[in-house]
N, C-alpha and C. Protein backbone atom coordinates (compact mmCIF):
# COMPACT_ATOMS: atom_id res chain seq x y z
N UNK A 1 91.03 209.37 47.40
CA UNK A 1 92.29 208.72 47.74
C UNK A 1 93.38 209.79 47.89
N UNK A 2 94.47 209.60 48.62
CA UNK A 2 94.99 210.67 48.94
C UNK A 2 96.62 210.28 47.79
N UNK A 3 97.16 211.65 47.97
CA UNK A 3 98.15 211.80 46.78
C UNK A 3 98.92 211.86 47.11
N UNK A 4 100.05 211.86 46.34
CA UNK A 4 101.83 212.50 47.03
C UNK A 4 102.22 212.96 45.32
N UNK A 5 103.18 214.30 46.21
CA UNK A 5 103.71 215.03 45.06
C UNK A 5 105.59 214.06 44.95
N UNK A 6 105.89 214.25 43.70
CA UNK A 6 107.22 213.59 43.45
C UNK A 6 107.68 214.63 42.59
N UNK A 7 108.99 214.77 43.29
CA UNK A 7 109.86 215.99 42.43
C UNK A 7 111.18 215.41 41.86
N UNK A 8 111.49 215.73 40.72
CA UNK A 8 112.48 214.69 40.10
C UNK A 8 114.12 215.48 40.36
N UNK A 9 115.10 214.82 41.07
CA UNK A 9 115.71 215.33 41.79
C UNK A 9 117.20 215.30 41.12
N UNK A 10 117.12 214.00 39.70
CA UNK A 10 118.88 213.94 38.98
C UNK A 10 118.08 213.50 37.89
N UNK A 11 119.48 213.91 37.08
CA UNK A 11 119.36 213.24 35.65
C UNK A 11 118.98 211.95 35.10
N UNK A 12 118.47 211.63 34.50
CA UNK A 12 118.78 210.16 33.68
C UNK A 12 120.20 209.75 32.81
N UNK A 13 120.63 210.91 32.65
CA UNK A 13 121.71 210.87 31.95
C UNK A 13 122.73 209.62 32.50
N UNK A 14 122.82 208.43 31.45
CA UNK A 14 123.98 208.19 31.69
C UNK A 14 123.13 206.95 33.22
N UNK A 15 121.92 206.37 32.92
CA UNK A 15 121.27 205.44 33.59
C UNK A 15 120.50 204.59 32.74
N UNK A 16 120.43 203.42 33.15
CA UNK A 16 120.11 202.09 32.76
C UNK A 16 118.49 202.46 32.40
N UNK A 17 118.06 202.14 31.09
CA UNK A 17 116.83 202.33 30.35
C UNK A 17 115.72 201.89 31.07
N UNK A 18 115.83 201.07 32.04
CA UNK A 18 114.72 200.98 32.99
C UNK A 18 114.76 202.12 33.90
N UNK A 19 115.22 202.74 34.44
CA UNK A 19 115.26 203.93 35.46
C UNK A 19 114.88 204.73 34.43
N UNK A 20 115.59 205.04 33.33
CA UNK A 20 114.27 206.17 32.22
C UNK A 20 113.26 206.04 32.18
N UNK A 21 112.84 204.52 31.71
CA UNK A 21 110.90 204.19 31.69
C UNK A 21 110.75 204.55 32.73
N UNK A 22 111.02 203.99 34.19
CA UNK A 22 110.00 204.81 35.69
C UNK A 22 109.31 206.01 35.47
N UNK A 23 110.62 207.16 35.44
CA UNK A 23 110.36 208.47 35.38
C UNK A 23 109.47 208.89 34.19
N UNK A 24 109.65 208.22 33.45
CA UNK A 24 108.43 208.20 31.89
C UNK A 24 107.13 208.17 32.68
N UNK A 25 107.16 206.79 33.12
CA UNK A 25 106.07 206.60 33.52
C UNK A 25 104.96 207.28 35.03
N UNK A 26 106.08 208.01 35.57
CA UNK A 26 105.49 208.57 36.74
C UNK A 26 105.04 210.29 36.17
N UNK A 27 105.88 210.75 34.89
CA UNK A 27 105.25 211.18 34.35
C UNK A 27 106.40 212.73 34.42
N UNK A 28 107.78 212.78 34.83
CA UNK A 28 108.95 213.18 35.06
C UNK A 28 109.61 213.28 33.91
N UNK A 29 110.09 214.07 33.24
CA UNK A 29 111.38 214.59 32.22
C UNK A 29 112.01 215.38 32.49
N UNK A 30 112.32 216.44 32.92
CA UNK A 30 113.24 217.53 33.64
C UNK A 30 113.41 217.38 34.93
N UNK A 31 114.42 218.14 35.22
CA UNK A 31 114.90 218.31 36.58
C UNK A 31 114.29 219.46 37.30
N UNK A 32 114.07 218.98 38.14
CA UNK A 32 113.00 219.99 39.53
C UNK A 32 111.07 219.80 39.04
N UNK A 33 111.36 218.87 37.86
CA UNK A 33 110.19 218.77 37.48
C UNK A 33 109.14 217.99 38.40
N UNK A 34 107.74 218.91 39.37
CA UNK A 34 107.17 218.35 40.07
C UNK A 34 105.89 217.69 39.99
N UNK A 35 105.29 216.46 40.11
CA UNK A 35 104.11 215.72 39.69
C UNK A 35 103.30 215.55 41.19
N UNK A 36 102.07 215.26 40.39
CA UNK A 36 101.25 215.06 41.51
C UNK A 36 100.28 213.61 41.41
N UNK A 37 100.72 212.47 42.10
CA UNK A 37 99.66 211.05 41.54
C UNK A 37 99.43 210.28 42.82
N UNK A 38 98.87 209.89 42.47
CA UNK A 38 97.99 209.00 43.79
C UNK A 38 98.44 207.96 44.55
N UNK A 39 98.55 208.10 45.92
CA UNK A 39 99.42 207.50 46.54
C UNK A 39 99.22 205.66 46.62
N UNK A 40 99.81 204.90 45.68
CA UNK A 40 99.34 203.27 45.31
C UNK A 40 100.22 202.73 45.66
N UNK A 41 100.17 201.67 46.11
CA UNK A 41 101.62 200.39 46.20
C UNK A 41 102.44 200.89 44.77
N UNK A 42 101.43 200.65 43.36
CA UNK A 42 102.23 200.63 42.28
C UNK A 42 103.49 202.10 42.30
N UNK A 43 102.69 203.25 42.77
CA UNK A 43 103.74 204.53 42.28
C UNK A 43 104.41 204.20 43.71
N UNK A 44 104.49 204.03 44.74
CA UNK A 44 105.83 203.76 45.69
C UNK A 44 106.29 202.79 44.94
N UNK A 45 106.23 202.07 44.66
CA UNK A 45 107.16 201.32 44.27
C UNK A 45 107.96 201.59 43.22
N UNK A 46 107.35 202.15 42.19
CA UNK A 46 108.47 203.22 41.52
C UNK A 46 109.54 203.71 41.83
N UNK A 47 109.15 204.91 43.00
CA UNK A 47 109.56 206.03 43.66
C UNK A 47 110.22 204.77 44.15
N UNK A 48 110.16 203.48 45.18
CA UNK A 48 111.39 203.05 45.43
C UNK A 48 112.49 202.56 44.83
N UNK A 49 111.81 201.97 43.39
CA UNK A 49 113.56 201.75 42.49
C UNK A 49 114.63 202.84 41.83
N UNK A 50 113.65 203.67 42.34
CA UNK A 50 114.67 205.06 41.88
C UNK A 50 114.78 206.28 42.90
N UNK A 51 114.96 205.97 44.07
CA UNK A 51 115.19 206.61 45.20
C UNK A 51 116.29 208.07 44.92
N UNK A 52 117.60 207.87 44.28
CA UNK A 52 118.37 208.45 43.75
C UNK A 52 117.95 209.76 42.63
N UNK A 53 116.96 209.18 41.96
CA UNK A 53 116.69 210.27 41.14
C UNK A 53 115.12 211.24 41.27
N UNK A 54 114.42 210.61 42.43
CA UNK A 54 113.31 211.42 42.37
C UNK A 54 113.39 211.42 44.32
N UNK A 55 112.36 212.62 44.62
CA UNK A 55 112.16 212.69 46.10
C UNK A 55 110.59 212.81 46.12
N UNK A 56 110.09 212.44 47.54
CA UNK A 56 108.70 212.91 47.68
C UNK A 56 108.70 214.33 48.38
N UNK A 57 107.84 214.82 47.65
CA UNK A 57 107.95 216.35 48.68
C UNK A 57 106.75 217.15 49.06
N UNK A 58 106.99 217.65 49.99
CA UNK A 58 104.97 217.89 50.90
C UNK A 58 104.29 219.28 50.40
């Protein structure tokens, strides 16, 4: 199955405790911090409620 990398692009600081769990869960704590997971409905859809704080990058 093919993947996509997600690079975490702003703080949590000072955001609603659900936008923390995402990034928990996609697997993100620092900034510029880059992950690599498998491209699913479930992780876009992540990556779309938090557009602002993470990017996809190639």
């Amino acid at each position: 199955m093919a993947t996509i990398k997600i690079k975490q692009i702003g703080s949590p600081i000072r955001r609603p405790e659900s936008q923390r769990k995402i990034l928990i869960g996609l697997g993100l704590n620092k900034m510029h911090k880059v992950v690599e997971r498998q491209d699913t409905p479930e992780v876009r859809g992540a990556v779309d409620k938090i557009p602002h704080l993470v990017q996809i990058v190639d």
